[in-house]
Protein backbone atom coordinates (compact mmCIF):
# COMPACT_ATOMS: atom_id res chain seq x y z
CA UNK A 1 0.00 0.00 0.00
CA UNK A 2 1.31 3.45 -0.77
CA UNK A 3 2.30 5.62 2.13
CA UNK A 4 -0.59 8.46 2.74
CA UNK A 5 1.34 12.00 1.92
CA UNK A 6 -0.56 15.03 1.96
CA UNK A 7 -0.54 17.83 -0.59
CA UNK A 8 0.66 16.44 -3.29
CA UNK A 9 3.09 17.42 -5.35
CA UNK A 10 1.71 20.96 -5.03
CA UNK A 11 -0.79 23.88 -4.77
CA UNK A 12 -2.24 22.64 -8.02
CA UNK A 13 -1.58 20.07 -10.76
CA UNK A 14 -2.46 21.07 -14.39
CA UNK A 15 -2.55 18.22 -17.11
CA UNK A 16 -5.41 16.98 -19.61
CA UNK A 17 -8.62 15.47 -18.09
CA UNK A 18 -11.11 12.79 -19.15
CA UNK A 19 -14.07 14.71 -20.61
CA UNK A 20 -16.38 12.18 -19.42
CA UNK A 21 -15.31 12.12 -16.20
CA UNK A 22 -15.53 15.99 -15.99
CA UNK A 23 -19.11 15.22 -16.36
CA UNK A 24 -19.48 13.34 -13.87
CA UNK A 25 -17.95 15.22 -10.89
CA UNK A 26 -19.73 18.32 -12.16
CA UNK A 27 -23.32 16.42 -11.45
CA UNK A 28 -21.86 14.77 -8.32
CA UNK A 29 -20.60 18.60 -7.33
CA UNK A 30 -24.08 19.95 -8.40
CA UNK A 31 -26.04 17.14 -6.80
CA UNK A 32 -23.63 17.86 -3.27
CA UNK A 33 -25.09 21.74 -3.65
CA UNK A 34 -28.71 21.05 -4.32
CA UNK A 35 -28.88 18.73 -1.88
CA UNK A 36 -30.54 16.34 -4.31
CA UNK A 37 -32.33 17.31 -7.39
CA UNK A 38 -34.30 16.02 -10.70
CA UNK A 39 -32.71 15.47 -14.37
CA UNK A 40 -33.83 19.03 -15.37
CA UNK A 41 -32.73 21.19 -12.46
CA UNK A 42 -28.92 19.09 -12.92
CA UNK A 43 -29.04 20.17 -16.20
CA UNK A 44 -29.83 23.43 -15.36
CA UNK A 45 -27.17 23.93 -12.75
CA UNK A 46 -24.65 22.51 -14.65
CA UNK A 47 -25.26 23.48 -18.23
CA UNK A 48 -25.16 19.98 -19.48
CA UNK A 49 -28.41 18.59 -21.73
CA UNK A 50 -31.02 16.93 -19.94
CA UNK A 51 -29.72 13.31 -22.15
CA UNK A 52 -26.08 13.95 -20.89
CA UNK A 53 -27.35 13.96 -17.27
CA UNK A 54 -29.70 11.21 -17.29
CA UNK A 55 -26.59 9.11 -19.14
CA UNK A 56 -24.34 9.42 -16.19
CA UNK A 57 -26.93 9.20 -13.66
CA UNK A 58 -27.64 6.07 -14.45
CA UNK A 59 -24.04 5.26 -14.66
CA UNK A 60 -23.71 6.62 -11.14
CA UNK A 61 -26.49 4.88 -9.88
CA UNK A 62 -25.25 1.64 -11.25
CA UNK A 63 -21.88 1.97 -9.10
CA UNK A 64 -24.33 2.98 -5.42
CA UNK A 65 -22.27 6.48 -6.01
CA UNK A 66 -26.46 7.99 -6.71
CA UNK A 67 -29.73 6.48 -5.51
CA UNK A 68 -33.26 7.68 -6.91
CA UNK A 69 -36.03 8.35 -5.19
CA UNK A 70 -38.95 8.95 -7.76
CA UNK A 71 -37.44 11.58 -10.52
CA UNK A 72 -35.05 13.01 -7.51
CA UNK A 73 -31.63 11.88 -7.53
CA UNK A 74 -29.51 12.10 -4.40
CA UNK A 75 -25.68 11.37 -3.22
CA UNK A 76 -25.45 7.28 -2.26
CA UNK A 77 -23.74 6.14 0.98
CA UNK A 78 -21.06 5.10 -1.14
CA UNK A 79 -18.50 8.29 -0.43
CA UNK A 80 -18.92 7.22 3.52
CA UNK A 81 -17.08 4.19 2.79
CA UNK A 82 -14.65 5.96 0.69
CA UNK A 83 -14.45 8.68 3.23
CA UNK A 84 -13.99 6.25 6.08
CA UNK A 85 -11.14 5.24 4.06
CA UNK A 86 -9.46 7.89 3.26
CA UNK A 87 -9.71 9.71 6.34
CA UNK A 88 -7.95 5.80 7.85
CA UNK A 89 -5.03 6.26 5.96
CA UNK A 90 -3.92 9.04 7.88
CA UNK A 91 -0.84 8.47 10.10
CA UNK A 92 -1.96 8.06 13.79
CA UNK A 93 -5.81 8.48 12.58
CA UNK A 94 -7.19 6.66 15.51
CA UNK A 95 -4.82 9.13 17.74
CA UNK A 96 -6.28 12.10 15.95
CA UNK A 97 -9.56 11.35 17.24
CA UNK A 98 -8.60 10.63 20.96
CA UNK A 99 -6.67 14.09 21.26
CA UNK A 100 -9.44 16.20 19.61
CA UNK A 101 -12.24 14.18 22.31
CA UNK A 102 -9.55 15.61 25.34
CA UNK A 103 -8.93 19.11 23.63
CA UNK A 104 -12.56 19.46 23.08
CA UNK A 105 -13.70 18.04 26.70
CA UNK A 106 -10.86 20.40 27.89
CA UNK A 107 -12.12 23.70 26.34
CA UNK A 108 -15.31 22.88 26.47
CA UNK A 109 -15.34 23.98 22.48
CA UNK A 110 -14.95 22.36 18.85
CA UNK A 111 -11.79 20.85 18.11
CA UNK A 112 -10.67 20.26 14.39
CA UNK A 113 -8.28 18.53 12.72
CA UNK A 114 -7.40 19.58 9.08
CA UNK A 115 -5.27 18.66 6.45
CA UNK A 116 -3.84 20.24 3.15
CA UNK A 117 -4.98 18.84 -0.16
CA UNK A 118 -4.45 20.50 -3.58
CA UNK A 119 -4.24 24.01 -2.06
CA UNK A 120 -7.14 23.72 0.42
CA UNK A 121 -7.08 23.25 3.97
CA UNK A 122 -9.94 20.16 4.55
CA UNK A 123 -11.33 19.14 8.13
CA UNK A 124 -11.03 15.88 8.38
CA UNK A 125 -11.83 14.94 11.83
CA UNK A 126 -14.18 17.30 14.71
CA UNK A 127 -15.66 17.19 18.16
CA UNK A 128 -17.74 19.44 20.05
CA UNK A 129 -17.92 19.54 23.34
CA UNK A 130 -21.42 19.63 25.07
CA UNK A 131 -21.68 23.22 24.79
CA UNK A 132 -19.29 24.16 21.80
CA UNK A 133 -20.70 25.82 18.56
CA UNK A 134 -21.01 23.91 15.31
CA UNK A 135 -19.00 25.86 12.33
CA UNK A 136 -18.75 25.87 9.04
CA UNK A 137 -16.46 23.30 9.82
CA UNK A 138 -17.62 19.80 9.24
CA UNK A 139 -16.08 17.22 8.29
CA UNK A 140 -14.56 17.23 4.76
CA UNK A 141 -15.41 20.85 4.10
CA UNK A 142 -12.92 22.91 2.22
CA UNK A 143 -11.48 25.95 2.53
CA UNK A 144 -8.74 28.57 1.54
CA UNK A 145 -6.02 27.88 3.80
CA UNK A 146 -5.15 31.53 4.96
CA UNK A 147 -9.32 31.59 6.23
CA UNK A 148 -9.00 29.52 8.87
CA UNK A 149 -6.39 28.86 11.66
CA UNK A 150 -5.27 25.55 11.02
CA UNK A 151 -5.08 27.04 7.32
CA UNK A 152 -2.86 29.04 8.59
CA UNK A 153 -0.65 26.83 10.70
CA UNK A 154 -0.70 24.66 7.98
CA UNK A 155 1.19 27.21 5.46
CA UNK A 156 3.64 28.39 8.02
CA UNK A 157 5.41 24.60 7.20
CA UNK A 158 5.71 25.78 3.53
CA UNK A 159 7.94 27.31 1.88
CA UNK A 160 7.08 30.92 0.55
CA UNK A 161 7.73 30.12 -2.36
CA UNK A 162 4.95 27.52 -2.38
CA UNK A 163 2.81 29.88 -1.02
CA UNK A 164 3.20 32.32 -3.41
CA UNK A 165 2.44 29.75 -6.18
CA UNK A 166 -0.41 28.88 -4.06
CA UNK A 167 -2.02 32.51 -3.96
CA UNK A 168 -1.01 33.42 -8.17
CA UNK A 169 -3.62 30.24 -8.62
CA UNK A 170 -6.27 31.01 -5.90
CA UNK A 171 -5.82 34.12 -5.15
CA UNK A 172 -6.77 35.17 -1.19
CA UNK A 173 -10.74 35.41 -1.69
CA UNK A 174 -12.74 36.67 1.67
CA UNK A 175 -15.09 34.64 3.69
CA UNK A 176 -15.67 37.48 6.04
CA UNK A 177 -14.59 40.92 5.80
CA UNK A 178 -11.95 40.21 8.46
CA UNK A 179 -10.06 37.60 6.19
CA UNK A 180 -6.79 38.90 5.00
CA UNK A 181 -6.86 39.65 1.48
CA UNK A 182 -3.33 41.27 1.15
CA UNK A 183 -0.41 39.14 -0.13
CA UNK A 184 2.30 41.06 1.97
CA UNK A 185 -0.26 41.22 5.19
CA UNK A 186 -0.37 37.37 4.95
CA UNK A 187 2.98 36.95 4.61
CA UNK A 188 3.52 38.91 8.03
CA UNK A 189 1.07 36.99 9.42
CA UNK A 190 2.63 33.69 7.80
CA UNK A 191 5.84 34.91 9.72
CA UNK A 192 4.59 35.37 12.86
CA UNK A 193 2.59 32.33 13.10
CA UNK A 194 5.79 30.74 12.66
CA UNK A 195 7.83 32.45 15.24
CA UNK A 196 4.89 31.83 17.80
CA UNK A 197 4.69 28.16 16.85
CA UNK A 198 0.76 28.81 16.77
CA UNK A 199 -1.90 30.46 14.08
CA UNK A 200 -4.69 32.47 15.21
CA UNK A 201 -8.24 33.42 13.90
CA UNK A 202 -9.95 36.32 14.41
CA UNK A 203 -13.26 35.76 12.41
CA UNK A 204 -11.49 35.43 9.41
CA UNK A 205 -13.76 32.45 8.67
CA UNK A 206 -16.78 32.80 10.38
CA UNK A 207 -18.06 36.12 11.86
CA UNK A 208 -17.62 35.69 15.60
CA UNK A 209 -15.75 32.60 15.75
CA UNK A 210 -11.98 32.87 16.70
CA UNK A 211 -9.87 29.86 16.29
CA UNK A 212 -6.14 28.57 17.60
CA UNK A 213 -4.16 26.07 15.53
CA UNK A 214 -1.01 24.48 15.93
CA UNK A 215 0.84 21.86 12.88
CA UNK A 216 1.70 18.64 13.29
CA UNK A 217 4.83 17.37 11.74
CA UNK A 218 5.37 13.62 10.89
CA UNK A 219 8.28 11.47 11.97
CA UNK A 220 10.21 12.89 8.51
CA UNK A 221 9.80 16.40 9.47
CA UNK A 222 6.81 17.40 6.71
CA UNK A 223 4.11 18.93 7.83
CA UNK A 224 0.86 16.33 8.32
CA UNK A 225 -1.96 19.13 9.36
CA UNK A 226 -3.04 20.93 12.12
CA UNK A 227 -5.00 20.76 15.31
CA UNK A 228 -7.49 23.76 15.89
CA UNK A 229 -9.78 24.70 18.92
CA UNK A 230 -12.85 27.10 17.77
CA UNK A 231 -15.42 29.17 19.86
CA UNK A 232 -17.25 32.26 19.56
CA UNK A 233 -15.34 35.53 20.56
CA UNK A 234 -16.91 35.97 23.82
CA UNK A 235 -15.63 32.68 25.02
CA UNK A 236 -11.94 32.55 22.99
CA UNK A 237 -11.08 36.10 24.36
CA UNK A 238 -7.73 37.70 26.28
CA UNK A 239 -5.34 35.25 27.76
CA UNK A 240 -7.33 32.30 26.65
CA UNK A 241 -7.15 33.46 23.07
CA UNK A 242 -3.29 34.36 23.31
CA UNK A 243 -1.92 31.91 26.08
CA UNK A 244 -4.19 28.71 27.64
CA UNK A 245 -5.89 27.56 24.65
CA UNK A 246 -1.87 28.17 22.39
CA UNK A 247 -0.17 26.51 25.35
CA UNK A 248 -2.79 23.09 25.40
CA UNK A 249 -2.35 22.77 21.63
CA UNK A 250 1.39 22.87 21.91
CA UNK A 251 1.01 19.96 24.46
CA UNK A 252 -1.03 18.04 22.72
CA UNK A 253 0.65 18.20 19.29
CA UNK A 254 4.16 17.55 21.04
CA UNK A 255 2.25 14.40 22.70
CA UNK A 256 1.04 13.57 19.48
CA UNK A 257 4.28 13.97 17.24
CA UNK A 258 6.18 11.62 20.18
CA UNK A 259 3.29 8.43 20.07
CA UNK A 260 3.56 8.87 16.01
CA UNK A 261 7.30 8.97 15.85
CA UNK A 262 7.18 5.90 18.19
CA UNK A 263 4.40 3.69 16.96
């Protein structure tokens, strides 16, 4: 089996596609949005004809990737096993989810785990404490990496280079209008993330959520995500934001990077 690496080979890859399969992913995409929908709305959404949709559809549906429910066609159970999968593959996976139970418990917040894919920072694992706040963060959502903390912490392990590749190709869109949109502005903040050790979010994702993030480095020294702890702003405030919640994440992840170099 092939070692898991994240990333790639980096921000983007460019190359020729498979027209067909194009197709596909852009009704899987557009069914994902939708939340479901019928042959003409697909085609609609997508700008395919109503035969091209049906077509692969059906092909879908004949692999348990789509299941039908009168003329409405929805997202099969199928990605949960490749999910599952995926997300196994994952050095220290089964760790992952122990530490984020504690940090959560601990903070009494949501604790995330992301990783970089292809230029985005993706959440692969999160718990919520009894009274912590469900983001925009669930599991396997997407996002620009200098949006969200762990985005952040993330890019601090590039180089700048890579990062600057990164943002010629994406660009630094805003989710909120407290998301840095500057290239030089994220570069100081890209600096002092790393001198601290620790990323910070100041609703830069989410309007009145902050977040702290620290990354995780694998046995050879690359950088295998991040762990994040996010609450509203009332709650992640003052030393908390800038000490207790830092300091805990440093623990953890040093915990973390010893069982993994040891296992």
């Amino acid at each position: 089996m092939n070692e898991w690496k994240p990333g790639g080979v980096g921000p983007e890859s460019d190359g020729s596609t498979i027209g067909s399969i194009d197709t596909s992913f852009a009704i899987v995409t557009a069914l994902q949005d939708l939340d479901g929908a019928g042959v003409t709305e697909l085609a609609d959404a997508t700008g395919l004809s109503k035969s091209s949709v049906h077509k692969h559809l059906r092909s879908l549906a004949k692999h348990d990737f789509v299941t039908k429910d009168g003329d409405e066609y929805a997202l099969g159970l199928r990605y949960l096993d490749l999910g599952a999968h995926v997300r196994s593959r994952i050095p220290g996976s089964a760790q992952i989810k122990h530490k984020l139970r504690e940090l959560a418990d601990e903070t009494g917040e949501s604790a995330q785990f992301a990783v970089e894919e292809r230029g985005h920072a993706v959440v692969v694992y999160r718990e919520v404490s009894h009274g912590g706040v469900y983001s925009r963060g669930r599991v396997g959502r997407r996002f620009h990496p200098h949006q969200t903390a762990a985005g952040k912490a993330i890019l601090a392990r590039r180089s700048d280079q890579w990062i600057a590749e990164l943002i010629d190709r994406r660009g630094l869109p805003a989710a909120t209008p407290h998301t840095i949109t500057d290239r030089e502005e994220l570069f100081e903040e890209i600096r002092a993330t790393r001198e601290r050790g620790v990323a910070l979010n100041s609703e830069e994702s989410t309007e009145g959520l902050r977040a702290v993030a620290v990354p995780v480095t694998d046995p050879d020294g690359d950088v295998l995500g991040a762990f994040a702890v996010a609450g509203p702003t009332h709650r992640i405030s003052g030393d908390r934001f800038e000490t207790d919640i830092p300091d805990l994440l440093r623990s953890v992840v040093n915990e973390f990077e010893l069982n993994l170099a040891h296992s």
